[in-house]
Each structure stands twice: as structure tokens, then as C-alpha cells.
Protein backbone atom coordinates (compact mmCIF):
# COMPACT_ATOMS: atom_id res chain seq x y z
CA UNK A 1 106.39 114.09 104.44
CA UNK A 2 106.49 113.79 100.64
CA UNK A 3 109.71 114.25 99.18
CA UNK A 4 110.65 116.10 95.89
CA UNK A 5 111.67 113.33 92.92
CA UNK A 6 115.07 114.06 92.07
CA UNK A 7 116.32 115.06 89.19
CA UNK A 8 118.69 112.71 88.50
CA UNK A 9 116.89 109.40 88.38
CA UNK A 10 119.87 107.27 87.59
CA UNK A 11 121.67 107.70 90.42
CA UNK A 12 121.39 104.22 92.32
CA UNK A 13 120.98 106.34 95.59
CA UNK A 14 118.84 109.37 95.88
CA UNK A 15 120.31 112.04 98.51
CA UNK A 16 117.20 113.60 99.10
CA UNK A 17 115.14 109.99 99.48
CA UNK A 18 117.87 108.40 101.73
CA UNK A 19 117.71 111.94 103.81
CA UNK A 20 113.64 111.79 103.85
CA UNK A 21 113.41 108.60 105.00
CA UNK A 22 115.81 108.54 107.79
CA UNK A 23 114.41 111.98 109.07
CA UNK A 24 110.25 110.30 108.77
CA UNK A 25 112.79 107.55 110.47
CA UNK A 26 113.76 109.79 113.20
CA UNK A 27 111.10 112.31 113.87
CA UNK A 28 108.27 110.45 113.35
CA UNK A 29 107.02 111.66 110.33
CA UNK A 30 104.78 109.66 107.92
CA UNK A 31 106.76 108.97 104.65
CA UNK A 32 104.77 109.21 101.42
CA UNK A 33 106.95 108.75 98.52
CA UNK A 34 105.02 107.64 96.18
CA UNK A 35 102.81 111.17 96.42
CA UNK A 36 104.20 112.68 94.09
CA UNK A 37 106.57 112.08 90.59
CA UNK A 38 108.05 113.02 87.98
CA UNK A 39 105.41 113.10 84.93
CA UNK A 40 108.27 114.51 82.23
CA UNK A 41 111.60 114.38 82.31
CA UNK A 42 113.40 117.90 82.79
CA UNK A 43 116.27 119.28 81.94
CA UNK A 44 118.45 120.26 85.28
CA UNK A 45 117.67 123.75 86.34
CA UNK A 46 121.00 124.74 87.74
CA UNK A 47 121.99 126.77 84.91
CA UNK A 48 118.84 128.25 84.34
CA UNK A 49 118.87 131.71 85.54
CA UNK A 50 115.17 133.12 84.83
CA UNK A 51 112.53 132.51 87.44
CA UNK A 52 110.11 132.57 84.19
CA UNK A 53 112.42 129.90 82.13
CA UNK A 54 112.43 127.87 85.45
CA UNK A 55 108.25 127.95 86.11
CA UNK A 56 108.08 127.12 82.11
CA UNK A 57 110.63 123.78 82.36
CA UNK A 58 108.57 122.97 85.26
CA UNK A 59 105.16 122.63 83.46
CA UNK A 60 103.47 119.90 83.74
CA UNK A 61 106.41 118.32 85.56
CA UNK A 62 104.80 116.88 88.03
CA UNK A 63 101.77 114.51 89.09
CA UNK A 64 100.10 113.48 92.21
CA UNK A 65 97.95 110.86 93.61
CA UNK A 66 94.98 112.27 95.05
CA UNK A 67 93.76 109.98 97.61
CA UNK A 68 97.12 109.76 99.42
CA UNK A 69 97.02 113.08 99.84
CA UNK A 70 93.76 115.00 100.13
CA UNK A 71 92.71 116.90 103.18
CA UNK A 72 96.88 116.18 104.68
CA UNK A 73 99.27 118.24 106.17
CA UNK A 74 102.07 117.79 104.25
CA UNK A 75 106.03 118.39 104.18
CA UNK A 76 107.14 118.95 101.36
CA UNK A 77 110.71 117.91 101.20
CA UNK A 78 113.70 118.63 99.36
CA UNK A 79 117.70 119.10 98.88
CA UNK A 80 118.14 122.20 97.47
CA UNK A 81 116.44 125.49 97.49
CA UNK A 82 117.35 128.47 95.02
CA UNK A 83 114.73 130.29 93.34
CA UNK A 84 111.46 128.75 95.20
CA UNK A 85 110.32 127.76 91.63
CA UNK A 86 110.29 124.36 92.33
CA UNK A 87 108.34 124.14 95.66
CA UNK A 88 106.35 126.52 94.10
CA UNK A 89 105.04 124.51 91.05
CA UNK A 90 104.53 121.77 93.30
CA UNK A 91 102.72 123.49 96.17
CA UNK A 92 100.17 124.59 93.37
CA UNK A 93 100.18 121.16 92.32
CA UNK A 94 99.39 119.79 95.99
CA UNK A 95 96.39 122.66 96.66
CA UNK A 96 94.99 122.56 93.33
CA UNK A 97 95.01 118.62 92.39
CA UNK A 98 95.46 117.15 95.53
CA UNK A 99 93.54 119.54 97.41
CA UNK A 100 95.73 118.76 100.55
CA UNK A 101 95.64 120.63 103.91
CA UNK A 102 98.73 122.39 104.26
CA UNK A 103 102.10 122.38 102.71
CA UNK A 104 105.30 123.56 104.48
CA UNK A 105 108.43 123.04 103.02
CA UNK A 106 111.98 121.93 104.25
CA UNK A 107 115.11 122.22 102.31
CA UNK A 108 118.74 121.41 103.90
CA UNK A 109 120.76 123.75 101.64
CA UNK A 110 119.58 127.09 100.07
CA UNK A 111 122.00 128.87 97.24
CA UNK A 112 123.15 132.27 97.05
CA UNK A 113 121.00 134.30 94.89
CA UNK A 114 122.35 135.71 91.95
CA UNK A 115 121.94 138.88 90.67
């Protein structure tokens, strides 16, 4: 399971790391958090609207470390789903740097959609 880096890194605890590893806890699951981070700092994306505007803020967001990964299954975990555009950029990330396995992807809340 590799969890999504928040985007708040000053909060003292991280939902969606204190979730992850209590789940890997639970089920099992292989806990890599050190897979994948945060390469740039981002602005928050909840006010951005356009999938477009989202895939550009997320450019280059990201980095991975290769030999954790490569040729894994992986879970790609995270808090919030919306617009995809996040597990998205990082799925390509995983496949194309990586070059893991497989990625699924768990959330535990999706937003409404907005028209």
C-alpha cells in the first residue's frame, strides 16, 4: 500500500497516513510510505474546478523511488477522491517511472461532482 502525501504537510497528524497504516495494520497489507512524495509544493486543489487546471498543478508533483516499487502490486491510497486527477497523475507516475505491476486505488470519501 503506498499512500498519497497529503497536502497539508504541517498538520502534526496526517488523516490519510494514520488511516494507511492502521488499515496495512489490520489487513495485512505491506506499508510503503516512503514510495512516493511530494517533489513541489501545490497549491490545494479544492477550488480548482478544471480537470485540465488540476492535471497542470499536478505536474511534476510527484516522485518515486524505483526500487521499492518496481515489478509490485500496489494500492494506491488516499482520503479523498473528486476528479480522479490525482490518482491519475500518480498512476502514470507509478507505470511509467516505477514501472510497478499493478495499481488499484482506494479512497474513503468521493465528492459530488459538479457540473
Amino acid at each position: 500500500m503506498v499512500p498519497v502525501p497529503p497536502s497539508n504537510g504541517q498538520r502534526p497528524n496526517q488523516p490519510v497516513i494514520v488511516l494507511a497504516r492502521e488499515l496495512s495494520r489490520r489487513k495485512g497489507i505491506e506499508l510503503c510510505e516512503d514510495g512516493l512524495r511530494k517533489s513541489k509544493q501545490t497549491r490545494q486543489l479544492k477550488d480548482v474546478h478544471a480537470y485540465s487546471e488540476r492535471l497542470n498543478i499536478l505536474k511534476d508533483a510527484f516522485a518515486v523511488t524505483r526500487q521499492q516499487l518496481q515489478n509490485r502490486k500496489v494500492l494506491l491510497f488516499d482520503d479523498l477522491f473528486r476528479s480522479g486527477a490525482t490518482l491519475n497523475a500518480i498512476t502514470n507516475l507509478l507505470y511509467n517511472d516505477a514501472e510497478v505491476a499493478s495499481v488499484n486505488a482506494l479512497t474513503i470519501t468521493k465528492t459530488r461532482s459538479r457540473s
